[in-house]
C-alpha atoms as a PDB file:
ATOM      1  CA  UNK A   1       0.000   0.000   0.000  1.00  0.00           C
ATOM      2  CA  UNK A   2       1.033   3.815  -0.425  1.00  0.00           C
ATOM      3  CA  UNK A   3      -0.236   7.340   0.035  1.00  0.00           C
ATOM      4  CA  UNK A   4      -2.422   8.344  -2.089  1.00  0.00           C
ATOM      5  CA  UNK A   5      -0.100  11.965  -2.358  1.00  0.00           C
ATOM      6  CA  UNK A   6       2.708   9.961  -3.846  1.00  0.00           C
ATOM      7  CA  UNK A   7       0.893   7.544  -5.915  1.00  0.00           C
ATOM      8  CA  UNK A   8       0.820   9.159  -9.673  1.00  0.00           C
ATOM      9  CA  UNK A   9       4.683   9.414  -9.207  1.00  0.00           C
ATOM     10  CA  UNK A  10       5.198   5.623  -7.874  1.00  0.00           C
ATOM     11  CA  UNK A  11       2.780   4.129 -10.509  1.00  0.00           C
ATOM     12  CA  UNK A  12       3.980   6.209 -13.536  1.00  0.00           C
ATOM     13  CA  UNK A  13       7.568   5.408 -12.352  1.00  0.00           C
ATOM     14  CA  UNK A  14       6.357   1.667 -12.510  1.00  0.00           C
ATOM     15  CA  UNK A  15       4.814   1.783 -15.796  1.00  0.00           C
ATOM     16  CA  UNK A  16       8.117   2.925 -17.659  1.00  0.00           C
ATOM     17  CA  UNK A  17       9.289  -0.370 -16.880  1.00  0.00           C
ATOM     18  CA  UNK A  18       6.501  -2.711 -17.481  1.00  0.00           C
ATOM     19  CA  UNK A  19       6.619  -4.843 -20.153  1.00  0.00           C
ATOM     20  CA  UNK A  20       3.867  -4.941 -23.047  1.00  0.00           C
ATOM     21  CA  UNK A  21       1.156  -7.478 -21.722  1.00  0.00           C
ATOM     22  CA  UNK A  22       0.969  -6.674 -17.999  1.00  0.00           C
ATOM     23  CA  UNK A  23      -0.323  -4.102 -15.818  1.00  0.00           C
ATOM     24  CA  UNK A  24      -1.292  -2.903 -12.700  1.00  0.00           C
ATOM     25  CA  UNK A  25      -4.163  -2.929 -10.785  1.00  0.00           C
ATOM     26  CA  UNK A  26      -5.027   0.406  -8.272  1.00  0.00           C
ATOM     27  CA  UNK A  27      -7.629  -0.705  -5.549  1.00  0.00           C
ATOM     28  CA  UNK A  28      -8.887   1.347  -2.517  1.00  0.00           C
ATOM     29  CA  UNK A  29      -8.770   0.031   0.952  1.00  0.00           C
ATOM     30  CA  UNK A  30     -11.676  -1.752   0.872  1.00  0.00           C
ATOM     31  CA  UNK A  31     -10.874  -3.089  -2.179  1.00  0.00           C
ATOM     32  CA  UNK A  32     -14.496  -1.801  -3.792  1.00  0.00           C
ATOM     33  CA  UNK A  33     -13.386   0.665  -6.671  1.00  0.00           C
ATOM     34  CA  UNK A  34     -10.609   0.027  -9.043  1.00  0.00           C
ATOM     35  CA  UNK A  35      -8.568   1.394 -11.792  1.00  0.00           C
ATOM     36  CA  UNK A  36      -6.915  -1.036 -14.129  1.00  0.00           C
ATOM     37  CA  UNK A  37      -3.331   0.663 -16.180  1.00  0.00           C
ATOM     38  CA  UNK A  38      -2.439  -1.830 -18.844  1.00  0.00           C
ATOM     39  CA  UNK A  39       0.471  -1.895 -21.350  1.00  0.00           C
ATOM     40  CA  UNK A  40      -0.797  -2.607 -24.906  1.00  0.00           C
ATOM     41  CA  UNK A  41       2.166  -1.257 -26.829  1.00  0.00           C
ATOM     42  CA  UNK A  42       5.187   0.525 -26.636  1.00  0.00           C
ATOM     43  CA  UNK A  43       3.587   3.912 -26.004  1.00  0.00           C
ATOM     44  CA  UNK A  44      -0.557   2.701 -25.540  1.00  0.00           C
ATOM     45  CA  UNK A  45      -1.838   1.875 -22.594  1.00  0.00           C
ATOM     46  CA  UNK A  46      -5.605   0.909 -21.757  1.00  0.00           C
ATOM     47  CA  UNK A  47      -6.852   2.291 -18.337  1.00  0.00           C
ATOM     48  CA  UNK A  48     -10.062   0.735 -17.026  1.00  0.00           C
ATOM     49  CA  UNK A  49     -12.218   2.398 -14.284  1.00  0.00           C
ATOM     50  CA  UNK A  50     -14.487   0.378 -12.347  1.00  0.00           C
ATOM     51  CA  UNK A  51     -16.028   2.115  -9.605  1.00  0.00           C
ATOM     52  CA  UNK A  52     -18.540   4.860  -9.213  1.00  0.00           C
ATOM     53  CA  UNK A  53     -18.308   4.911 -13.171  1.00  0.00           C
ATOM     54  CA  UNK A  54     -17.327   1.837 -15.421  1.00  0.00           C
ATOM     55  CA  UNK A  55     -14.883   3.085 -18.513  1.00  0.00           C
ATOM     56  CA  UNK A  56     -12.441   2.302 -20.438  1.00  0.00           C
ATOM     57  CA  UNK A  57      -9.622   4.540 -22.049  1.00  0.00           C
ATOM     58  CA  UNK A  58      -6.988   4.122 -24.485  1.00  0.00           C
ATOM     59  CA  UNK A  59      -3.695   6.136 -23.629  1.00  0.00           C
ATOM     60  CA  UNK A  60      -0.098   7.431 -24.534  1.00  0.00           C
ATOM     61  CA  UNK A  61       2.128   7.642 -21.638  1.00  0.00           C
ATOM     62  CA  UNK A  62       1.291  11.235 -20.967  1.00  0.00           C
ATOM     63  CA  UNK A  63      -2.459  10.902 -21.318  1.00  0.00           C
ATOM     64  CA  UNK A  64      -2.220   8.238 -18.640  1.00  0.00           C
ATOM     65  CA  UNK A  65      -0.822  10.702 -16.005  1.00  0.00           C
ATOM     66  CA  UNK A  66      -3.532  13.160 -16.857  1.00  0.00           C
ATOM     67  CA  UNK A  67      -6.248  10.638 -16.659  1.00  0.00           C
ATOM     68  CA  UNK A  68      -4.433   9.096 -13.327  1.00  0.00           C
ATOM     69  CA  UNK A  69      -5.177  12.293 -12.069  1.00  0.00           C
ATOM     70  CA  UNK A  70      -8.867  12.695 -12.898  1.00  0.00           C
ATOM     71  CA  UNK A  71      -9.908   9.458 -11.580  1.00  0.00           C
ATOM     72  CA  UNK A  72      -8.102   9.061  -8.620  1.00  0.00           C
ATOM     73  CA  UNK A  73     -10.060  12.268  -7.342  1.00  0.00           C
ATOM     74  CA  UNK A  74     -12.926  10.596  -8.612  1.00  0.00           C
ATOM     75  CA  UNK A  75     -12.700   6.960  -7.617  1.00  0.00           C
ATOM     76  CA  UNK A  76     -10.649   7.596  -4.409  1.00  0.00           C
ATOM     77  CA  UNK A  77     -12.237  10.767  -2.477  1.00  0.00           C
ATOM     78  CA  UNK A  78     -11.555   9.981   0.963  1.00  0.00           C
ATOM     79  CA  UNK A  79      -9.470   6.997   0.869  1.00  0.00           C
ATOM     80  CA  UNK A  80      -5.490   8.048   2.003  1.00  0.00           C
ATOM     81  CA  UNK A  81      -4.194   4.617   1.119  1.00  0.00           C
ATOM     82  CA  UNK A  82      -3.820   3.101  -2.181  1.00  0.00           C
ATOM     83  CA  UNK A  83      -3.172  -0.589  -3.034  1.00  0.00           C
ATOM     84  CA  UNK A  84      -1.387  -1.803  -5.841  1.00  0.00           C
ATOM     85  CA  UNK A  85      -1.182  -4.973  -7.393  1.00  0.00           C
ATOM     86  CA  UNK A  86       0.138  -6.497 -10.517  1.00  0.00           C
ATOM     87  CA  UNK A  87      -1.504  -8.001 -13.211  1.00  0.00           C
ATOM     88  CA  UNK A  88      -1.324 -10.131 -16.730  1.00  0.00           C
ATOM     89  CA  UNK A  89      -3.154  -8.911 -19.477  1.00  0.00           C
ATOM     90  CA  UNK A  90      -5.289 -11.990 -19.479  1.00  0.00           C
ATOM     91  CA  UNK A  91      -8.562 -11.173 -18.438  1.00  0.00           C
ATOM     92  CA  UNK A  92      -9.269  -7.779 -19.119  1.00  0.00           C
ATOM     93  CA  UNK A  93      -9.272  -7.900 -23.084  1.00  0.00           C
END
């Protein structure tokens, strides 16, 4: 788990090195709202919301930060803790 204040820097600093095919999986404390980051290509990624609103978006690397951004205000109001988990591309297609 991490703050939620230094989470845009810790998850964009993990999805420079991810490889094409996996992913990562933001969850709250409660583990009730999530936003899925996944790497499709060298610079796409596919962001998933699934929370208060169900989405999904395609984006370059700086689109993701700017998105990150938006729906971690939106999906996380309150919470001040942040889980993060890695995933495989598998069942999110």
């Amino acid at each position: 788990m991490i703050d939620k204040d230094s989470a845009i820097e810790s998850v964009m600093r993990k999805l420079k090195k991810i490889q094409v095919g996996k992913g990562l999986d933001l969850r709250t404390y409660k583990r009730d709202r999530s936003v899925v980051i996944l790497r499709k290509g060298e610079d796409s990624f596919l962001v998933i919301e699934d929370g208060f609103d169900t989405e999904r978006f395609t984006e370059d690397f700086k689109g993701v930060k700017r998105l990150l951004k938006k729906l971690l205000k939106k999906e996380f109001p309150r919470s001040n803790k942040i889980r993060i988990y890695d995933v495989d591309d598998e069942g999110f297609s």
